[in-house]
Protein backbone atom coordinates (compact mmCIF):
# COMPACT_ATOMS: atom_id res chain seq x y z
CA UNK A 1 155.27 166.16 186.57
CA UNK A 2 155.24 163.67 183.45
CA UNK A 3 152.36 164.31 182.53
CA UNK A 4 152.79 168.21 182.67
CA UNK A 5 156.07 167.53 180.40
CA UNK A 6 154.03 165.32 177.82
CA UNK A 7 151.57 167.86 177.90
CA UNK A 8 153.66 170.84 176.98
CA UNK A 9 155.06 169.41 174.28
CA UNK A 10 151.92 169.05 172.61
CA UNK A 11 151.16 172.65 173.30
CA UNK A 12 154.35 173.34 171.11
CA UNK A 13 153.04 171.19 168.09
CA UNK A 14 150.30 173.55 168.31
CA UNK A 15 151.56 175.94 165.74
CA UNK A 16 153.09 173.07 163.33
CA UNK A 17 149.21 172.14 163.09
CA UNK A 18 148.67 175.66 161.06
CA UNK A 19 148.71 176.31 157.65
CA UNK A 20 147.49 179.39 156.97
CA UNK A 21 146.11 182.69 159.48
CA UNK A 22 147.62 184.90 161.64
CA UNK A 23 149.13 183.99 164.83
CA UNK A 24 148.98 185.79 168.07
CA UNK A 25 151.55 185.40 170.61
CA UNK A 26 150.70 186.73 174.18
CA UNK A 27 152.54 187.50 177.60
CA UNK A 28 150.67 188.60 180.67
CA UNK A 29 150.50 188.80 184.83
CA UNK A 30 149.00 190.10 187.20
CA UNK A 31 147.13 188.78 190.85
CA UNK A 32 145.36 186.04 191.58
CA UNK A 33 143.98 183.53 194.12
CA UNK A 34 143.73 180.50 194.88
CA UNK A 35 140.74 178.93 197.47
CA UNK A 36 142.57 176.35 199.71
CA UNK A 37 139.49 176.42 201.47
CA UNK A 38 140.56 172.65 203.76
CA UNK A 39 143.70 174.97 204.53
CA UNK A 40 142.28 178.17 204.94
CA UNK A 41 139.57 176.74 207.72
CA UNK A 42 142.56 175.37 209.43
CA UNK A 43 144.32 178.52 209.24
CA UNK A 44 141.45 180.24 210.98
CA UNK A 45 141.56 177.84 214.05
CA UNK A 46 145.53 178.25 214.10
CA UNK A 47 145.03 182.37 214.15
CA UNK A 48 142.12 181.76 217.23
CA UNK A 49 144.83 179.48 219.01
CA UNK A 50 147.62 181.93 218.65
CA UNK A 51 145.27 185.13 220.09
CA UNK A 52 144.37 182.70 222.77
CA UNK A 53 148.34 182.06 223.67
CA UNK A 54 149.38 185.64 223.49
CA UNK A 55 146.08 186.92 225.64
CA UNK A 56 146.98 184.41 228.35
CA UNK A 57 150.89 184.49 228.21
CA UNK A 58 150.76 188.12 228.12
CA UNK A 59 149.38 188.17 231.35
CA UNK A 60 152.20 186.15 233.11
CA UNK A 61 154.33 188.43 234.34
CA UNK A 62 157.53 185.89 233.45
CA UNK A 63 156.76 185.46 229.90
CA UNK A 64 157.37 187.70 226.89
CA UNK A 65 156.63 187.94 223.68
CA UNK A 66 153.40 187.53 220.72
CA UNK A 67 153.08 185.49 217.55
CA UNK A 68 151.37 187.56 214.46
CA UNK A 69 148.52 185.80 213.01
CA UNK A 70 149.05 183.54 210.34
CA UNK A 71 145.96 185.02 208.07
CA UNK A 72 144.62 183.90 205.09
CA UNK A 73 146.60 182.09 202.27
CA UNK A 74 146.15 181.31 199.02
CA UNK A 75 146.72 184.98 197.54
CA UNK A 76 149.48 185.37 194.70
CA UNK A 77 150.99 186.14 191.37
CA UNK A 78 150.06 184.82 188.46
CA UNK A 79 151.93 184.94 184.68
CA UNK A 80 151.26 183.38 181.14
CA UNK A 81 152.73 183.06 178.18
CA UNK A 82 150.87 181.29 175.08
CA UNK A 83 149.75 181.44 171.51
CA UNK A 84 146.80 181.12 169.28
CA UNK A 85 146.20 180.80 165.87
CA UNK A 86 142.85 182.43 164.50
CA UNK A 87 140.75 179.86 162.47
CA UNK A 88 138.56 182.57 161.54
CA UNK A 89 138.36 186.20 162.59
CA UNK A 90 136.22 185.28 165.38
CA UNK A 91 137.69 181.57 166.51
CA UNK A 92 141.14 180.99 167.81
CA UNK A 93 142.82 177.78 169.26
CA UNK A 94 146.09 177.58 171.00
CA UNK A 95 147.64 176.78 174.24
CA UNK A 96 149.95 178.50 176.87
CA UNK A 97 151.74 177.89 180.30
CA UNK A 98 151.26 179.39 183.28
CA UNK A 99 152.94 179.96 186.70
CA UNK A 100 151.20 180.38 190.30
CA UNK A 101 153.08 181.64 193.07
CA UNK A 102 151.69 182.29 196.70
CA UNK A 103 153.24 182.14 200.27
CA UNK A 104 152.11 183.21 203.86
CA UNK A 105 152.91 182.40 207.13
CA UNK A 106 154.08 183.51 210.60
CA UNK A 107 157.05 183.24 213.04
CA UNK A 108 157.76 184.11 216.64
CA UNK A 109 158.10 182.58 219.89
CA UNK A 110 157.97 183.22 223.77
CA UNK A 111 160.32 183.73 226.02
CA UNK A 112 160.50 182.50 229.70
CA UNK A 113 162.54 184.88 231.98
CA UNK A 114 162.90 182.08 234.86
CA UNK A 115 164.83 179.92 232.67
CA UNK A 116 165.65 181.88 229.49
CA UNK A 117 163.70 179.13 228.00
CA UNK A 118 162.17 179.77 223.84
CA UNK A 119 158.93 178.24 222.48
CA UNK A 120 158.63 179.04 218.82
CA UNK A 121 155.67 178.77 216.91
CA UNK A 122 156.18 178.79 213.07
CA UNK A 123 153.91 178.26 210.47
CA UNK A 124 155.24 178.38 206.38
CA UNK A 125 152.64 177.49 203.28
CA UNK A 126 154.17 178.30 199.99
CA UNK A 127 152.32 176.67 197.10
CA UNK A 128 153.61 176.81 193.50
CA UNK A 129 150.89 176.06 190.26
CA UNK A 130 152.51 174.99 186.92
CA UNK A 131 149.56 174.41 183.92
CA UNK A 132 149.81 173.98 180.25
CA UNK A 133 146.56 174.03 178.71
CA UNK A 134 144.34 173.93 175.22
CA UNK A 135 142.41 176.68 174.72
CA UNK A 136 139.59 178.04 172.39
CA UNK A 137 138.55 181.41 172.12
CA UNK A 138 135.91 183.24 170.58
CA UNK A 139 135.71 186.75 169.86
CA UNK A 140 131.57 188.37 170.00
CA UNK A 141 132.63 191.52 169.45
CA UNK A 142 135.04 193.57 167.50
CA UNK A 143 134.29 197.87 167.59
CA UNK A 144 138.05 199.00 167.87
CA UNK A 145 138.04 197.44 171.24
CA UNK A 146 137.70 193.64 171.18
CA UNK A 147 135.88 191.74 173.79
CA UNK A 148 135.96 187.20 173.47
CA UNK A 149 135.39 184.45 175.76
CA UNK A 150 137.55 181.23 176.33
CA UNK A 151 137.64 178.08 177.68
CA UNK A 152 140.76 175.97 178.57
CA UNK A 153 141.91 172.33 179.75
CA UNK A 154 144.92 170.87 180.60
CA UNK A 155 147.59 169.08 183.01
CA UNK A 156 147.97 171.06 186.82
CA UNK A 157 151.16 170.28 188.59
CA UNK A 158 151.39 171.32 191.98
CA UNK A 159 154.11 171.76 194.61
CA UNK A 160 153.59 173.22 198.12
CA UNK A 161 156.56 173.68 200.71
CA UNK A 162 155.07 173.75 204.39
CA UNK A 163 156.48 173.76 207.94
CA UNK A 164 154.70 173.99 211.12
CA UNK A 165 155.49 174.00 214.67
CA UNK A 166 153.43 174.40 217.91
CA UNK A 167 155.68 174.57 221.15
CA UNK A 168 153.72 175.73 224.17
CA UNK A 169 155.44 177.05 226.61
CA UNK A 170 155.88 175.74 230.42
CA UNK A 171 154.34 178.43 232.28
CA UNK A 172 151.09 178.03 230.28
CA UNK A 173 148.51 177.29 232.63
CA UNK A 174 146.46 174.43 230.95
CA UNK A 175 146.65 171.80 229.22
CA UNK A 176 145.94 171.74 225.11
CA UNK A 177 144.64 168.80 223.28
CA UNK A 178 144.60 168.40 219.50
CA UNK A 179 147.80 170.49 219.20
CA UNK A 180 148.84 171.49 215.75
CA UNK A 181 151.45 168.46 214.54
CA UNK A 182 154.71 169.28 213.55
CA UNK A 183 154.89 169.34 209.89
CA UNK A 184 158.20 170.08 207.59
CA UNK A 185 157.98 168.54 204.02
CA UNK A 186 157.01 169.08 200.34
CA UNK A 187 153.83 167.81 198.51
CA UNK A 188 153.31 167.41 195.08
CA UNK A 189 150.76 166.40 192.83
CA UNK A 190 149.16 166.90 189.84
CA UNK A 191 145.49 166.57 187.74
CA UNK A 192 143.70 167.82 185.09
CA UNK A 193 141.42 170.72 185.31
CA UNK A 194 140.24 174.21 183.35
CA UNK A 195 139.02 177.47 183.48
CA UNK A 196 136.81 179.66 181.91
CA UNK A 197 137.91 183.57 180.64
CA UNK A 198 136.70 187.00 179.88
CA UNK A 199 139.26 189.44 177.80
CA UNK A 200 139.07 192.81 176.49
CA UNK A 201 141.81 193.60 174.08
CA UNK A 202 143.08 196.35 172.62
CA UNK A 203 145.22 196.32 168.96
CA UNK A 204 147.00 199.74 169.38
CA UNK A 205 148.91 198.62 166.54
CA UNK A 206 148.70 196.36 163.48
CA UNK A 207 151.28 193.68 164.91
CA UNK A 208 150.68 194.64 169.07
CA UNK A 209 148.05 194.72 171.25
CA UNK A 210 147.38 195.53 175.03
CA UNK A 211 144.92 192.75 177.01
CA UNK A 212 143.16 191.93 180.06
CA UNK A 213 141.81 188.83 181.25
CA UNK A 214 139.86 188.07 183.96
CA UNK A 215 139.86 184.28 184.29
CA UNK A 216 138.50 181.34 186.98
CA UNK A 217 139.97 177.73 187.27
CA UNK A 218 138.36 175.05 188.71
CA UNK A 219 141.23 172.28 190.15
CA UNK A 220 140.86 170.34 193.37
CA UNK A 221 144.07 168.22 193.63
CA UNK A 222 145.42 165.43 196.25
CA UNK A 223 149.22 166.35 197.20
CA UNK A 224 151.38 163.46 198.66
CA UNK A 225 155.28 163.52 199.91
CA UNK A 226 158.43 161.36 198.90
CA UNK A 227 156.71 158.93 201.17
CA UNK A 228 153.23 158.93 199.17
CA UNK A 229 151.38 160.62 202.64
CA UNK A 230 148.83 162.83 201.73
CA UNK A 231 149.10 166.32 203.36
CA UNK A 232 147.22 166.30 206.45
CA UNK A 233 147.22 169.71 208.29
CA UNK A 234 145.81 169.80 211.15
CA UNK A 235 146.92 165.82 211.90
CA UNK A 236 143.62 164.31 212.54
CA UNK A 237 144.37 161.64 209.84
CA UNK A 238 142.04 162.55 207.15
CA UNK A 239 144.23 164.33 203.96
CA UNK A 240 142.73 167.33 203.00
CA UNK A 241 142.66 168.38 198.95
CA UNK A 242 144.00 171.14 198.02
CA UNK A 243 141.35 173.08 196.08
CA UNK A 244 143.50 175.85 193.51
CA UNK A 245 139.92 176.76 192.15
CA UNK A 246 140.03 180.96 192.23
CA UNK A 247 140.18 183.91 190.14
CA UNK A 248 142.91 185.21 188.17
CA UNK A 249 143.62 188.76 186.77
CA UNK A 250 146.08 189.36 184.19
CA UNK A 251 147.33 192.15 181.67
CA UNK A 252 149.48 191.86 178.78
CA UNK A 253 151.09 192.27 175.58
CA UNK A 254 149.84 190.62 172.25
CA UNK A 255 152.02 190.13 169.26
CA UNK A 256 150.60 189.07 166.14
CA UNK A 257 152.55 187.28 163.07
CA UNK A 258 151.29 187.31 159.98
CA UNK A 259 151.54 183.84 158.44
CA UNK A 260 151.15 184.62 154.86
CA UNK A 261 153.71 184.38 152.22
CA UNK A 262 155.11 187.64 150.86
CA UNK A 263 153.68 186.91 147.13
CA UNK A 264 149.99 186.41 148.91
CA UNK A 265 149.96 182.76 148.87
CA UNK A 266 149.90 180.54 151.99
């Protein structure tokens, strides 16, 4: 988180750097996703263990209840806010910060009618993605409708909130190995990473603009607790990394300011 701080502040001398040019200022959201694929291939052998509990537990005629599948995670918001001062009419540098948000999950439990007994399974994965970043663009076309490329690096910081627990009730018939371990924490960790963008833009006015972005981020991380133990699943004692590489789609508002002194000069 120190170095996210550190870094932000030296996206905000950004604009103390420029003498002269316009500056754009720029807001935007809009979906995104992140790959999680370690957590996502767990996921999938949690969903096949919960159809297998509620196919045999819904055939014992003293047991009710089902547990929705947990599905796939990863999927989320995603908002920015930045600036970037044009060099030229074609190259721009500047930085913004961003904000990742995505949660899934799953809740329910059985129910034993001989002893009013409750097994709850409960699975929660919320994972939060703070970045500030450099970037540079460069515009290769401008017909009315303007279309520019970008590339960006900076400080990730990551925080994910999980909980799970497995309890398998009495009256199931087998026995289960290599349970699911019973996880309730926060991880956090951070790295440095970029991504790579496509825009089309669109200045409906001299000082405004409307924008889309299409962007992808590269950023496998390593998340620990308050006890420095990596996250780790499934339990089988090897930490998994949590890989926030994905796409991102977002549209926004532009805002340009024009830099130069009323009498012409800079």
């Amino acid at each position: 988180m120190k170095g996210l701080a550190i870094f932000t502040a030296v996206l905000m001398l950004v604009p103390l750097a420029a003498t002269a040019g316009g500056l754009e200022l720029h807001v935007s959201g809009g979906p995104a996703r992140a790959m999680l694929a370690e957590q996502n291939a767990i996921i999938v052998r949690y969903d096949k263990l919960i159809d297998h509990l509620n196919e045999i537990l819904g055939l014992l005629p003293n047991v009710e209840g089902t547990v929705p599948q947990i599905g796939v995670i990863g999927t989320g918001l995603s908002f920015a806010a930045g600036e970037r001062y044009w060099i030229t009419q074609s190259l721009a540098l500047g930085g913004s910060v961003s904000y990742f948000d995505a949660t899934s999950g799953s809740q329910g439990a059985y129910l034993s009618l001989d002893t009013d007994a409750t097994s709850e399974i409960l699975f929660h994965f919320r994972t939060r993605l703070l970045q500030a970043i450099l970037q540079a663009e460069l515009r290769f076309l401008d017909a009315g409708v303007v279309l520019a490329a970008a590339a960006s690096f900076g400080y990730h910081y990551s925080l994910v909130d999980t909980q799970s627990l497995f309890e398998i009730p009495e009256e199931y018939p087998e026995t289960l190995s290599q349970l699911p371990p019973e996880i309730d924490g926060r991880f956090t960790g951070g790295g440095w990473g970029g991504d790579v963008a496509l825009s089309v833009s669109y200045p409906f006015l001299s000082w405004m603009g409307v924008r889309a972005e299409v962007s992808y981020r590269y950023l496998p991380l390593v998340l620990t607790d308050d006890d420095r133990q990596p996250l780790d699943l499934d339990g089988n004692g090897t930490p998994e990394r949590v890989n926030f590489g994905g796409f991102a789609v977002r549209v926004g508002l532009s805002f340009h300011v024009d830099l130069t002194a009323p009498d012409g000069k800079e």
